[in-house]
PDB file of N, CA and C in Angstrom:
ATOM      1  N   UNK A   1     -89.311  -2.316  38.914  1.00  0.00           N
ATOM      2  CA  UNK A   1     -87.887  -2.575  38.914  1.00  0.00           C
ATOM      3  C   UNK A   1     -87.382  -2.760  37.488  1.00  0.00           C
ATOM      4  N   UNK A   2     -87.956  -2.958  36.314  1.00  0.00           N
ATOM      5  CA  UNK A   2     -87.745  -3.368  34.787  1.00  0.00           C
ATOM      6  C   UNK A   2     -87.785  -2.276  34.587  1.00  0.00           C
ATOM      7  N   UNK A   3     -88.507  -1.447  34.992  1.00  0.00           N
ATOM      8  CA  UNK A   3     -88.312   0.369  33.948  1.00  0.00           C
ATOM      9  C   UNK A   3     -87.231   0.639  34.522  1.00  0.00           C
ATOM     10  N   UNK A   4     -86.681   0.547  35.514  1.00  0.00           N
ATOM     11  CA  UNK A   4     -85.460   0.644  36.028  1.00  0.00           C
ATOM     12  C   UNK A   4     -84.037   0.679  35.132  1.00  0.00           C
ATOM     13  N   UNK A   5     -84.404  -0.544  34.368  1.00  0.00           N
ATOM     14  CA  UNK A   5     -82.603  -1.262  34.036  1.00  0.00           C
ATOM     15  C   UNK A   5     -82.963  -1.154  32.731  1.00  0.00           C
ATOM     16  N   UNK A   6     -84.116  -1.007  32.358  1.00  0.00           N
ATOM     17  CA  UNK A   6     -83.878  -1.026  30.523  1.00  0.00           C
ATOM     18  C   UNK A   6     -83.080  -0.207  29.446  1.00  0.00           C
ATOM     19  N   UNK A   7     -82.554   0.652  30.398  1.00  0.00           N
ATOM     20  CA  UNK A   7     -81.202   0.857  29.216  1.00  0.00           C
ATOM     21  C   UNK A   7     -80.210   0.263  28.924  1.00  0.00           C
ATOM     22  N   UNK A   8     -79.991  -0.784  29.853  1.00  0.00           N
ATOM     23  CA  UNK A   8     -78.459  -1.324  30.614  1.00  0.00           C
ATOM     24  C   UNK A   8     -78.454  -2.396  29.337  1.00  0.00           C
ATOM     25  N   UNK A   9     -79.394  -2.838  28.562  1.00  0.00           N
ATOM     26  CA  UNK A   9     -79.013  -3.655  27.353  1.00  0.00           C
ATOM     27  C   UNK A   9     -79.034  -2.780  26.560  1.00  0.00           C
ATOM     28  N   UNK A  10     -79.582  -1.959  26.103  1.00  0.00           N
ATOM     29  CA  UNK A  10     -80.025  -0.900  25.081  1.00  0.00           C
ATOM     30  C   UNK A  10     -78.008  -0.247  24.991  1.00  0.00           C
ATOM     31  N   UNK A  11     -77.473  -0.105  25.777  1.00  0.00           N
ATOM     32  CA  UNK A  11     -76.615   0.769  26.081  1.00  0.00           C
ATOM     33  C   UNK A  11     -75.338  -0.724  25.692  1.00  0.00           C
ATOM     34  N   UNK A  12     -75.686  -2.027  26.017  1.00  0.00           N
ATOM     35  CA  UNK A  12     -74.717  -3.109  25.922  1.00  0.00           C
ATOM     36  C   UNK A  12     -74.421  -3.038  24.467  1.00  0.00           C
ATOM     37  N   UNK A  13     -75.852  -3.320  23.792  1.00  0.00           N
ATOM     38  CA  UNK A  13     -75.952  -3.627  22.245  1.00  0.00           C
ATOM     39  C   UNK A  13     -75.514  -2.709  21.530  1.00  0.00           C
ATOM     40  N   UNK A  14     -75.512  -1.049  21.989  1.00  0.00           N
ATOM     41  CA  UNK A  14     -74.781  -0.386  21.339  1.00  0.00           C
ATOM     42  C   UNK A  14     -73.140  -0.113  21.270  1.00  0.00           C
ATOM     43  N   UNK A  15     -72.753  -0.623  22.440  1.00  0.00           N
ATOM     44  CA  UNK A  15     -71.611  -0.774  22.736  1.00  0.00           C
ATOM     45  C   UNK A  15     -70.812  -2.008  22.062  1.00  0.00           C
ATOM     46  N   UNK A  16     -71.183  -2.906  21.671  1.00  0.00           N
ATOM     47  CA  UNK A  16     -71.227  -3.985  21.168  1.00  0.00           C
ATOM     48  C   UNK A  16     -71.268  -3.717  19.579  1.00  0.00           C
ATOM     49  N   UNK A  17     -72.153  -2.856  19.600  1.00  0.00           N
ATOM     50  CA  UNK A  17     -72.178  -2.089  17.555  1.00  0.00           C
ATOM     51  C   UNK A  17     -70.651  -1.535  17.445  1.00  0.00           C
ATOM     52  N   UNK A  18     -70.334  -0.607  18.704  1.00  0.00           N
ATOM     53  CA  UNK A  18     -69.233   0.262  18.174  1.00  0.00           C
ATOM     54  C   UNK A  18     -67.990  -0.432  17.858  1.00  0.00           C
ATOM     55  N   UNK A  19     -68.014  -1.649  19.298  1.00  0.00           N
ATOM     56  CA  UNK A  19     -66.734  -2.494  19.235  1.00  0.00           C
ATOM     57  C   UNK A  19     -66.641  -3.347  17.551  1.00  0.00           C
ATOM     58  N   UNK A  20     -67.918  -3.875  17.525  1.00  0.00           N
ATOM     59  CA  UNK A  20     -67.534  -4.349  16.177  1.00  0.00           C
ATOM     60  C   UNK A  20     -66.913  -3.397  14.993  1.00  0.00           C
ATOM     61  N   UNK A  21     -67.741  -2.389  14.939  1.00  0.00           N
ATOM     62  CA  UNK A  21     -67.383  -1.403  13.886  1.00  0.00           C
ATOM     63  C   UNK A  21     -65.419  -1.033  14.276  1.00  0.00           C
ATOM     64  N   UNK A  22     -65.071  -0.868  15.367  1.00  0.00           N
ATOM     65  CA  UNK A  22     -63.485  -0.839  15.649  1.00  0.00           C
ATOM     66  C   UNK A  22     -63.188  -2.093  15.293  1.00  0.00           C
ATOM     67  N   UNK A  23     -62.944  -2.929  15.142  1.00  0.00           N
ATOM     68  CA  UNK A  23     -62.603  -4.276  14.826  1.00  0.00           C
ATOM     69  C   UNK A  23     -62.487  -4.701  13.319  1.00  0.00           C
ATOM     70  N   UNK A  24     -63.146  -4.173  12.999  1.00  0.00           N
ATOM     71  CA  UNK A  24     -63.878  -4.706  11.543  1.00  0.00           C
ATOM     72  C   UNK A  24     -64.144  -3.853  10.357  1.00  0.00           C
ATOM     73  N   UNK A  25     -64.560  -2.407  10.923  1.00  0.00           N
ATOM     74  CA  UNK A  25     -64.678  -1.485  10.086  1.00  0.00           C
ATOM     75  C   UNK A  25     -63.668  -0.584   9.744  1.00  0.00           C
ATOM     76  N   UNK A  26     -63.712   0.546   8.876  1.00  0.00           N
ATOM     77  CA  UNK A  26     -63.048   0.841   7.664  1.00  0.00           C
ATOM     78  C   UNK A  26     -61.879   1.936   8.672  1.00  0.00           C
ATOM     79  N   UNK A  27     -60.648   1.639   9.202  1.00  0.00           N
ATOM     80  CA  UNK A  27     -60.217   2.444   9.674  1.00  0.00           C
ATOM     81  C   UNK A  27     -59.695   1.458  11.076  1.00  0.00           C
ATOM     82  N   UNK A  28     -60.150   0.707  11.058  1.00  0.00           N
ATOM     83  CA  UNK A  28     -60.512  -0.320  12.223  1.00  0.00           C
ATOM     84  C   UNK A  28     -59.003  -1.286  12.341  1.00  0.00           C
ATOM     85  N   UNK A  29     -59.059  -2.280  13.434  1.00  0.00           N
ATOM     86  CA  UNK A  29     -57.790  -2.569  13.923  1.00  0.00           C
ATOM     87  C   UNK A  29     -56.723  -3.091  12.449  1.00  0.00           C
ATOM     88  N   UNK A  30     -57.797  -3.853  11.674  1.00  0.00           N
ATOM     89  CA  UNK A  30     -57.354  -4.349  10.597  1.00  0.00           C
ATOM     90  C   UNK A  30     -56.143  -3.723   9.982  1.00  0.00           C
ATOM     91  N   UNK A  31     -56.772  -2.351   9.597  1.00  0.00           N
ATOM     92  CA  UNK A  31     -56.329  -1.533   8.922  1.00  0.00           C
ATOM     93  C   UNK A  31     -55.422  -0.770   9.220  1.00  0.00           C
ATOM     94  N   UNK A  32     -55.381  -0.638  10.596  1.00  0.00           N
ATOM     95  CA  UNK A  32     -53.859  -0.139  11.488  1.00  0.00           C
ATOM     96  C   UNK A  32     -53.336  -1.065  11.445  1.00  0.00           C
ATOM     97  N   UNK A  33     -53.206  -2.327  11.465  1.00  0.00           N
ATOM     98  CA  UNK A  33     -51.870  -3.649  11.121  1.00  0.00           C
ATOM     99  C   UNK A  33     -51.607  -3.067   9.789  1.00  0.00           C
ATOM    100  N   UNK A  34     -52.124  -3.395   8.719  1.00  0.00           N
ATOM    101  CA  UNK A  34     -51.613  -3.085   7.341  1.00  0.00           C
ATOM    102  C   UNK A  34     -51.364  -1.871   7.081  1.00  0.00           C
ATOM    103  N   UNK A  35     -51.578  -0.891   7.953  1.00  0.00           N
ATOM    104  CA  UNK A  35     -51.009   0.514   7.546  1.00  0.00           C
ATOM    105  C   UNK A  35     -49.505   0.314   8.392  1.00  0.00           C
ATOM    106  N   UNK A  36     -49.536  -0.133   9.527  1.00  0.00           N
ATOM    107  CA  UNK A  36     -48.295  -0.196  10.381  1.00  0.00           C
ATOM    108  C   UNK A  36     -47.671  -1.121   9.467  1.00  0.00           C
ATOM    109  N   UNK A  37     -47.117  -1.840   9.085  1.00  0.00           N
ATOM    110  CA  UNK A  37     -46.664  -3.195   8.178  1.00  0.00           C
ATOM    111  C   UNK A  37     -46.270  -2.199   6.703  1.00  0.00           C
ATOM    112  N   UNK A  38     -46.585  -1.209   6.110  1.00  0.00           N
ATOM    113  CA  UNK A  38     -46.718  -0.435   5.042  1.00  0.00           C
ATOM    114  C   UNK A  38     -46.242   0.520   5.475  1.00  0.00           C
ATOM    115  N   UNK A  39     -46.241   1.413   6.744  1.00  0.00           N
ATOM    116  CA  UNK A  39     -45.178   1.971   6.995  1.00  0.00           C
ATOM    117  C   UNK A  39     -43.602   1.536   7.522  1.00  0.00           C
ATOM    118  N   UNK A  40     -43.507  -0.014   7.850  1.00  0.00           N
ATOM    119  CA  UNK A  40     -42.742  -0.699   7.983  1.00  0.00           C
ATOM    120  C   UNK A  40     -41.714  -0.690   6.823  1.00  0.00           C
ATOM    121  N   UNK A  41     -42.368  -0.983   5.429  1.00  0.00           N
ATOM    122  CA  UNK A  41     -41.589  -1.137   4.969  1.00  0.00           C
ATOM    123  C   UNK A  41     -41.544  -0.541   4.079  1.00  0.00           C
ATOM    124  N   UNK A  42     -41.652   1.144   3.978  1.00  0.00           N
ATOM    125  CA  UNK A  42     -41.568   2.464   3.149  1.00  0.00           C
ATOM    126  C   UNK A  42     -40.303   2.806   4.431  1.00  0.00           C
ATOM    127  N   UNK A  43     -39.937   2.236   5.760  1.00  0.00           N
ATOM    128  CA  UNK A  43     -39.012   2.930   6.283  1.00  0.00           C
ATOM    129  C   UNK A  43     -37.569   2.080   5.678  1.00  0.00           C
ATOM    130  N   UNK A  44     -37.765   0.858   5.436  1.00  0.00           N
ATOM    131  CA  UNK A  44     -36.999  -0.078   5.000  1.00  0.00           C
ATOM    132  C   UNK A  44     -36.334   0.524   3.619  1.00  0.00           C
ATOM    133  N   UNK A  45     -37.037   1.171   2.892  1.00  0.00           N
ATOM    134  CA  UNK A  45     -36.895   1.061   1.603  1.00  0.00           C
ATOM    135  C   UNK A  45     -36.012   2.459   1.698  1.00  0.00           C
ATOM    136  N   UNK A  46     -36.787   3.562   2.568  1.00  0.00           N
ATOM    137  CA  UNK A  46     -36.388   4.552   2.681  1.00  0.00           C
ATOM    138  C   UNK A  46     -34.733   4.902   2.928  1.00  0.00           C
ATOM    139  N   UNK A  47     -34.620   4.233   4.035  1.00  0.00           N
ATOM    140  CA  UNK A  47     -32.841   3.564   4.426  1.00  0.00           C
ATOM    141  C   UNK A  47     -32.174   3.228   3.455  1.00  0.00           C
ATOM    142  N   UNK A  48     -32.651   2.310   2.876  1.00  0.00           N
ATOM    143  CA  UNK A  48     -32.140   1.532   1.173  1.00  0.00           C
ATOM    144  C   UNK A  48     -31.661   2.770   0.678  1.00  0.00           C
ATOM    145  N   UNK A  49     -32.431   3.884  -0.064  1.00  0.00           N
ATOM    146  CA  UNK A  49     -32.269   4.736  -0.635  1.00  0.00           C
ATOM    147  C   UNK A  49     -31.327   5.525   0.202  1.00  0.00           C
ATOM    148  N   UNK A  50     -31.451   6.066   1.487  1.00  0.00           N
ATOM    149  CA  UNK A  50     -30.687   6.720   2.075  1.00  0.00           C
ATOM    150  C   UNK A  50     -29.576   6.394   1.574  1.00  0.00           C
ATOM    151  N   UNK A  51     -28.897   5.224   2.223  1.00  0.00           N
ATOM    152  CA  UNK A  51     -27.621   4.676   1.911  1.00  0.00           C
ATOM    153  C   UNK A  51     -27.009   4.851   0.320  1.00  0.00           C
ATOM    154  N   UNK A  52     -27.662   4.667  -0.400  1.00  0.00           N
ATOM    155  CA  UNK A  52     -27.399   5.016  -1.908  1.00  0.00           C
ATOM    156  C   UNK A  52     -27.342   6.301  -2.712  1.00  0.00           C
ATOM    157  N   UNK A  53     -28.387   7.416  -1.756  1.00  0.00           N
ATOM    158  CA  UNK A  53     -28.175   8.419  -1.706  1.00  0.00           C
ATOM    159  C   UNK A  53     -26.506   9.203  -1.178  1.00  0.00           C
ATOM    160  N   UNK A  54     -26.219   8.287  -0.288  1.00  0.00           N
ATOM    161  CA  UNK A  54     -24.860   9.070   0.616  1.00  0.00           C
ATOM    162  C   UNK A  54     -23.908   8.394  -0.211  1.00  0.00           C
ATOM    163  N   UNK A  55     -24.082   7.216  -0.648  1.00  0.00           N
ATOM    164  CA  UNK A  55     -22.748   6.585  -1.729  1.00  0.00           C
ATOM    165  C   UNK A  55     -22.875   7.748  -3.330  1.00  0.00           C
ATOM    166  N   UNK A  56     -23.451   8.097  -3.253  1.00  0.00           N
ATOM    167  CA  UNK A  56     -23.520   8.871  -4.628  1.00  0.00           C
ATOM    168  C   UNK A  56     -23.277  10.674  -4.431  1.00  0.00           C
ATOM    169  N   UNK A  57     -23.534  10.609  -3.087  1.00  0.00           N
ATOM    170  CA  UNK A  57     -23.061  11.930  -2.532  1.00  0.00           C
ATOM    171  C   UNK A  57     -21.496  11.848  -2.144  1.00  0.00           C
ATOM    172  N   UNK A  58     -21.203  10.725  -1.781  1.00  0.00           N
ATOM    173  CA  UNK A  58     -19.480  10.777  -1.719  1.00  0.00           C
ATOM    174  C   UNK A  58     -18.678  10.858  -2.908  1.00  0.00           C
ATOM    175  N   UNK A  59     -19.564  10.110  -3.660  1.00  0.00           N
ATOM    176  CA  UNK A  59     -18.976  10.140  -5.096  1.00  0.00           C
ATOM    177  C   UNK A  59     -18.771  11.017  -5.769  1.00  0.00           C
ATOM    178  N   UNK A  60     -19.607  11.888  -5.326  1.00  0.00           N
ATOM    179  CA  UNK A  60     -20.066  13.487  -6.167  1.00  0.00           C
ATOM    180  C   UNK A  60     -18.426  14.477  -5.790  1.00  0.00           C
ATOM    181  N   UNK A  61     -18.639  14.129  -4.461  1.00  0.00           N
ATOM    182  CA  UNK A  61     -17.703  14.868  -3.499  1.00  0.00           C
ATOM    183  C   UNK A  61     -16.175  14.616  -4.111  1.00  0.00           C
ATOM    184  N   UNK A  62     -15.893  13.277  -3.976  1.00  0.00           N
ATOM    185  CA  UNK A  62     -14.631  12.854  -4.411  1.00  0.00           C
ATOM    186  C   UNK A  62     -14.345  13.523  -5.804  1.00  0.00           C
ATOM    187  N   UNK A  63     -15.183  13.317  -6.686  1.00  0.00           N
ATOM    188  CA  UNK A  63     -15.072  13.554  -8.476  1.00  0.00           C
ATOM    189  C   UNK A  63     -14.506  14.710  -8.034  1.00  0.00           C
ATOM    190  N   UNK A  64     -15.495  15.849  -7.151  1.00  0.00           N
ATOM    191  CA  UNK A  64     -15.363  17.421  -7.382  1.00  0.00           C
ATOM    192  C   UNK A  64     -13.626  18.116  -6.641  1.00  0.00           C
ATOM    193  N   UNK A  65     -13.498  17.103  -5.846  1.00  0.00           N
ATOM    194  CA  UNK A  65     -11.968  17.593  -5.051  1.00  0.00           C
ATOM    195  C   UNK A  65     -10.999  16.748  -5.432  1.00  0.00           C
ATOM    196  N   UNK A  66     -10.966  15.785  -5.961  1.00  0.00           N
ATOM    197  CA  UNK A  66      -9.811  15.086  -6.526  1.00  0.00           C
ATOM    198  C   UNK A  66      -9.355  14.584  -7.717  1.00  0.00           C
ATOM    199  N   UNK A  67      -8.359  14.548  -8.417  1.00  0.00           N
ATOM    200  CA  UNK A  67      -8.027  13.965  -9.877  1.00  0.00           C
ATOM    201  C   UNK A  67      -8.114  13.058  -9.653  1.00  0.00           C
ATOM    202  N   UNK A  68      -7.431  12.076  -8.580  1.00  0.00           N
ATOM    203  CA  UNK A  68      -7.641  10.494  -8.919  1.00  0.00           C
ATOM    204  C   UNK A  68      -8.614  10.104  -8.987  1.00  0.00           C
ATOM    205  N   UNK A  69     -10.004  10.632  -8.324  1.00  0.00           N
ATOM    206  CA  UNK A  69     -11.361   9.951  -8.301  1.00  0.00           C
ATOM    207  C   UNK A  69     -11.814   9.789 -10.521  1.00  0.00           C
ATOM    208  N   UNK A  70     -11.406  11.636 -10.754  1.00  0.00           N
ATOM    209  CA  UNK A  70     -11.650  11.602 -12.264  1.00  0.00           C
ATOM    210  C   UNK A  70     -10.677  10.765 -13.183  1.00  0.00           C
ATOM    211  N   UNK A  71      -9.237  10.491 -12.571  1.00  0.00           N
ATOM    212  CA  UNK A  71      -8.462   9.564 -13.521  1.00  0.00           C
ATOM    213  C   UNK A  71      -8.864   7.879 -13.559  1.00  0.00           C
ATOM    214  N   UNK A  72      -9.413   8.055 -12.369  1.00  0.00           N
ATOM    215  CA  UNK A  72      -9.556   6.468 -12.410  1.00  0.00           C
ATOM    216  C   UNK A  72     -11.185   6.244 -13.317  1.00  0.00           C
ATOM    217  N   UNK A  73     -12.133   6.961 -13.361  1.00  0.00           N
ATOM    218  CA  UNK A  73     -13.233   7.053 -13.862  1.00  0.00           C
ATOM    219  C   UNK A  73     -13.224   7.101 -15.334  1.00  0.00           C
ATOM    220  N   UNK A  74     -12.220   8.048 -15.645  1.00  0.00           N
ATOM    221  CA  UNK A  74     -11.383   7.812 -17.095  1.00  0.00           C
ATOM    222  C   UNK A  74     -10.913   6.720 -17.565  1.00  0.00           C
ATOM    223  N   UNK A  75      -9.818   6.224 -16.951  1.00  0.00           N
ATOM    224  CA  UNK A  75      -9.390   4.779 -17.560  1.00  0.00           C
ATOM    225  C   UNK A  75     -10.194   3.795 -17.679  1.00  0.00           C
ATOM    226  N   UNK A  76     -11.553   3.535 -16.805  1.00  0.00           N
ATOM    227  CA  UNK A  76     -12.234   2.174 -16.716  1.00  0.00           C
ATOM    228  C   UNK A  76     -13.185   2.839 -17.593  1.00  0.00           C
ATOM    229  N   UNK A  77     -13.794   3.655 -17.662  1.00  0.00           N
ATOM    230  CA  UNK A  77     -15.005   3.854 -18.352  1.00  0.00           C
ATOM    231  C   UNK A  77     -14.535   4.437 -19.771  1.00  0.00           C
ATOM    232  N   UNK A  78     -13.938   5.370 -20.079  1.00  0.00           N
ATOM    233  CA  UNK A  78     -13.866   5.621 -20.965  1.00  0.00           C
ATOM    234  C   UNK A  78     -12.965   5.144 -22.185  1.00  0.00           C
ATOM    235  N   UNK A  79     -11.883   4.293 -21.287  1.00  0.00           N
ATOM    236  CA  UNK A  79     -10.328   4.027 -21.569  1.00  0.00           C
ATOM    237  C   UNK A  79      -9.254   4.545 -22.121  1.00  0.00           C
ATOM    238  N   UNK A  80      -9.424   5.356 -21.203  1.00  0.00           N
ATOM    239  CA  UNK A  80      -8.448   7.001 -21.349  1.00  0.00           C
ATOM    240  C   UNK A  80      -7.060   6.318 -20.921  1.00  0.00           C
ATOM    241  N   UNK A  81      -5.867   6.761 -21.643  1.00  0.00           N
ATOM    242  CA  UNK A  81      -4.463   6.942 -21.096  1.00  0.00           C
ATOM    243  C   UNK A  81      -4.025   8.140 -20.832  1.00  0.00           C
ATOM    244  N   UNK A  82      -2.805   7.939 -19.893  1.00  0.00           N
ATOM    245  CA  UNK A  82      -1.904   9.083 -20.273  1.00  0.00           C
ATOM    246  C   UNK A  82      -1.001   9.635 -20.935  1.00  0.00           C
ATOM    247  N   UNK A  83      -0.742  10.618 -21.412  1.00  0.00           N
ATOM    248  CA  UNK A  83       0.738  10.717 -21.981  1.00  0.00           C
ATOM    249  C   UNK A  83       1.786   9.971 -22.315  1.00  0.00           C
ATOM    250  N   UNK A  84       2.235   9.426 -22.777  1.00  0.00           N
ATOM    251  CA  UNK A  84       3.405   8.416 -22.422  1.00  0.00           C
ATOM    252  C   UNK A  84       3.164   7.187 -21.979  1.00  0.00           C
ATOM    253  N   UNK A  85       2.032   6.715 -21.444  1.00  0.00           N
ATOM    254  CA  UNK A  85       1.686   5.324 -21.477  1.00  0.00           C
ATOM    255  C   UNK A  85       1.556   4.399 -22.444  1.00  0.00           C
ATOM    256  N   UNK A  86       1.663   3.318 -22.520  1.00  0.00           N
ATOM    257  CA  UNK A  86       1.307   2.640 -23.843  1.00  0.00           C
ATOM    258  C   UNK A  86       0.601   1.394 -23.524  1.00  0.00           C
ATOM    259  N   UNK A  87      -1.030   1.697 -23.982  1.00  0.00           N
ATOM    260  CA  UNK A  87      -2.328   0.727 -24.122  1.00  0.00           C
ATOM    261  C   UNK A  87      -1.741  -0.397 -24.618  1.00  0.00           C
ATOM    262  N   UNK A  88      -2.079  -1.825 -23.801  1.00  0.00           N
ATOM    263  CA  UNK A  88      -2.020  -3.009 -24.301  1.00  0.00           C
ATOM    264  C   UNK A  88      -3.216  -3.877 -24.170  1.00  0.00           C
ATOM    265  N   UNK A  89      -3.713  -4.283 -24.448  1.00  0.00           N
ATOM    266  CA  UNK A  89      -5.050  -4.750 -24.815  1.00  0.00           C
ATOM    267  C   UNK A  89      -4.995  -6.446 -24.580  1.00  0.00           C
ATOM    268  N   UNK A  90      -5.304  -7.427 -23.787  1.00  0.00           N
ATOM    269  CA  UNK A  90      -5.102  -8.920 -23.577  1.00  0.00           C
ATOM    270  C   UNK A  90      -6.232  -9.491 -24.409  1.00  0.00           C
ATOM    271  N   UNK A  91      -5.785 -10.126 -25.110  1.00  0.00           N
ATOM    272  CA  UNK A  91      -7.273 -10.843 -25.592  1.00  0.00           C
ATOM    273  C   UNK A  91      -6.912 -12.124 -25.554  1.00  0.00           C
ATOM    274  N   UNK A  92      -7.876 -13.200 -24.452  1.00  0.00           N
ATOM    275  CA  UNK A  92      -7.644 -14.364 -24.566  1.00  0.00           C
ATOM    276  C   UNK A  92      -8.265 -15.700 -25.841  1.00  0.00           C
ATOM    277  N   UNK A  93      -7.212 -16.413 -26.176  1.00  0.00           N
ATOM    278  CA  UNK A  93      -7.758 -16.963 -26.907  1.00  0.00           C
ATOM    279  C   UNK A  93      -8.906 -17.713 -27.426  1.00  0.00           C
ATOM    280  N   UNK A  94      -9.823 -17.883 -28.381  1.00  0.00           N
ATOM    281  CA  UNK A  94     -11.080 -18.484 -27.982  1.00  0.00           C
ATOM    282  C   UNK A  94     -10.640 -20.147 -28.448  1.00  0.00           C
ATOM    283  N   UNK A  95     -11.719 -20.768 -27.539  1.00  0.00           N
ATOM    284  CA  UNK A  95     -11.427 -22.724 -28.222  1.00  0.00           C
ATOM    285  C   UNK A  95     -12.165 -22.393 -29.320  1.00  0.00           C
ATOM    286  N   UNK A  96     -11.646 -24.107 -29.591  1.00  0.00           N
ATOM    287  CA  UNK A  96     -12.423 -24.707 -30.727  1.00  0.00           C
ATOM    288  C   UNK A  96     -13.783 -24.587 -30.384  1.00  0.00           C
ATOM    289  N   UNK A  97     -14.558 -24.789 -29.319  1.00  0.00           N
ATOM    290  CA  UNK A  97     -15.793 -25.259 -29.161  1.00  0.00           C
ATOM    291  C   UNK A  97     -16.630 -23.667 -29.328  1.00  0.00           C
ATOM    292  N   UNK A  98     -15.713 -22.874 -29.180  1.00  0.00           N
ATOM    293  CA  UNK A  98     -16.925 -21.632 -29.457  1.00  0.00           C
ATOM    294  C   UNK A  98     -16.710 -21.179 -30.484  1.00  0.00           C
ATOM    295  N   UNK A  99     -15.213 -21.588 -31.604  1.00  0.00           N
ATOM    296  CA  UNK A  99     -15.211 -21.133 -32.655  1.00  0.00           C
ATOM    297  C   UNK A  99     -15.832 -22.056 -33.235  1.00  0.00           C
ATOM    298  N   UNK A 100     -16.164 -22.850 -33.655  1.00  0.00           N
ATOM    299  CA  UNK A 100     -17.059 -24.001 -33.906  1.00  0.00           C
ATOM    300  C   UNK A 100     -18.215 -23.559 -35.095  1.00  0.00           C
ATOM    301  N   UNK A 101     -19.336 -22.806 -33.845  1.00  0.00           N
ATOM    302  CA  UNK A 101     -20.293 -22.515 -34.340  1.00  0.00           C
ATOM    303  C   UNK A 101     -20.561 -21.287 -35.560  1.00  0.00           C
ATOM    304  N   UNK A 102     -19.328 -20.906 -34.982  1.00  0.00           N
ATOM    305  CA  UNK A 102     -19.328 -19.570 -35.907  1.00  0.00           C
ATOM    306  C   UNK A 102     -18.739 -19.973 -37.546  1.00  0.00           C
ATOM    307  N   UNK A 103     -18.026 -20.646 -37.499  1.00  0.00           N
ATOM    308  CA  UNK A 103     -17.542 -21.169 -38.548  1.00  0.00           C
ATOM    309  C   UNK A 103     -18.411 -22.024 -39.475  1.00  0.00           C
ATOM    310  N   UNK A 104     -19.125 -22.938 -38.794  1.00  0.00           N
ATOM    311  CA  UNK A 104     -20.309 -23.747 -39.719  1.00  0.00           C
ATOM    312  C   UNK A 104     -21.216 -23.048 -39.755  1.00  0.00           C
ATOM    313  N   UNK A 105     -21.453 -21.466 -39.374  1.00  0.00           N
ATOM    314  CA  UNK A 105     -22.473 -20.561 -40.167  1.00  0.00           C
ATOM    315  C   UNK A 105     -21.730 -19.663 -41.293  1.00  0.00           C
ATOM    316  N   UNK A 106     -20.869 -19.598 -41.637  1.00  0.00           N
ATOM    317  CA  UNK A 106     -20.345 -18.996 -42.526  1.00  0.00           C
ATOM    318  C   UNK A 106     -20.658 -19.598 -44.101  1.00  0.00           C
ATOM    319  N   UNK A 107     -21.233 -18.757 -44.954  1.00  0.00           N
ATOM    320  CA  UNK A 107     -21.586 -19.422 -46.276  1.00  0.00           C
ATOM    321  C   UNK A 107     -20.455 -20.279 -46.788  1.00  0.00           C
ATOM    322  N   UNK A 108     -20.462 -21.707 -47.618  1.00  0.00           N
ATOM    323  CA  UNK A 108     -19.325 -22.420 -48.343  1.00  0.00           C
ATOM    324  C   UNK A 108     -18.984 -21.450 -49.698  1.00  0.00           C
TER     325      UNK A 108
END
């Protein structure tokens, strides 16, 4: 009756090798969490970009079909006028406390 069943451990213990090796080894459950978790958040990032991609594609769009997109891009960035406008420039006054320093570095 023993020559019978002696594979039935032979066959456990190997079964028992493989499960560990899925568990534990290189490819193994571990490694599908941290690959899933890493594709998690390459999709995250991916979106990120998407979205910034399509704001810079509208932008593109607007520049190419409209003057106001290029007039207004002009005045702030470059500080372009028009014709007949006349640039006024605000400059607020500075205190004492920041003219201060500048003044007691100036050679006597």
């Amino acid at each position: 009756m023993l020559r019978r069943w002696w594979p039935v451990p032979f066959l456990l213990l190997i079964l028992l090798l493989l499960q560990g090796k899925l568990w534990t080894g290189a490819g193994g459950w571990r490694d599908a969490r941290n690959l899933r978790a890493t594709v998690e958040a390459q999709r995250l990032e991916n979106a990120r970009l998407q979205k910034r991609n399509d704001a810079l594609s509208a932008e593109v769009e607007d520049l190419k079909s409209g003057e106001t997109a290029v007039e207004e891009r002009a005045r702030s960035e470059l500080g372009m006028i028009k014709p007949g406008e006349t640039f006024y420039r605000v400059v607020e006054p500075r205190s004492r406390k920041e003219a201060a320093p500048a003044e007691s570095a100036a050679p006597p």
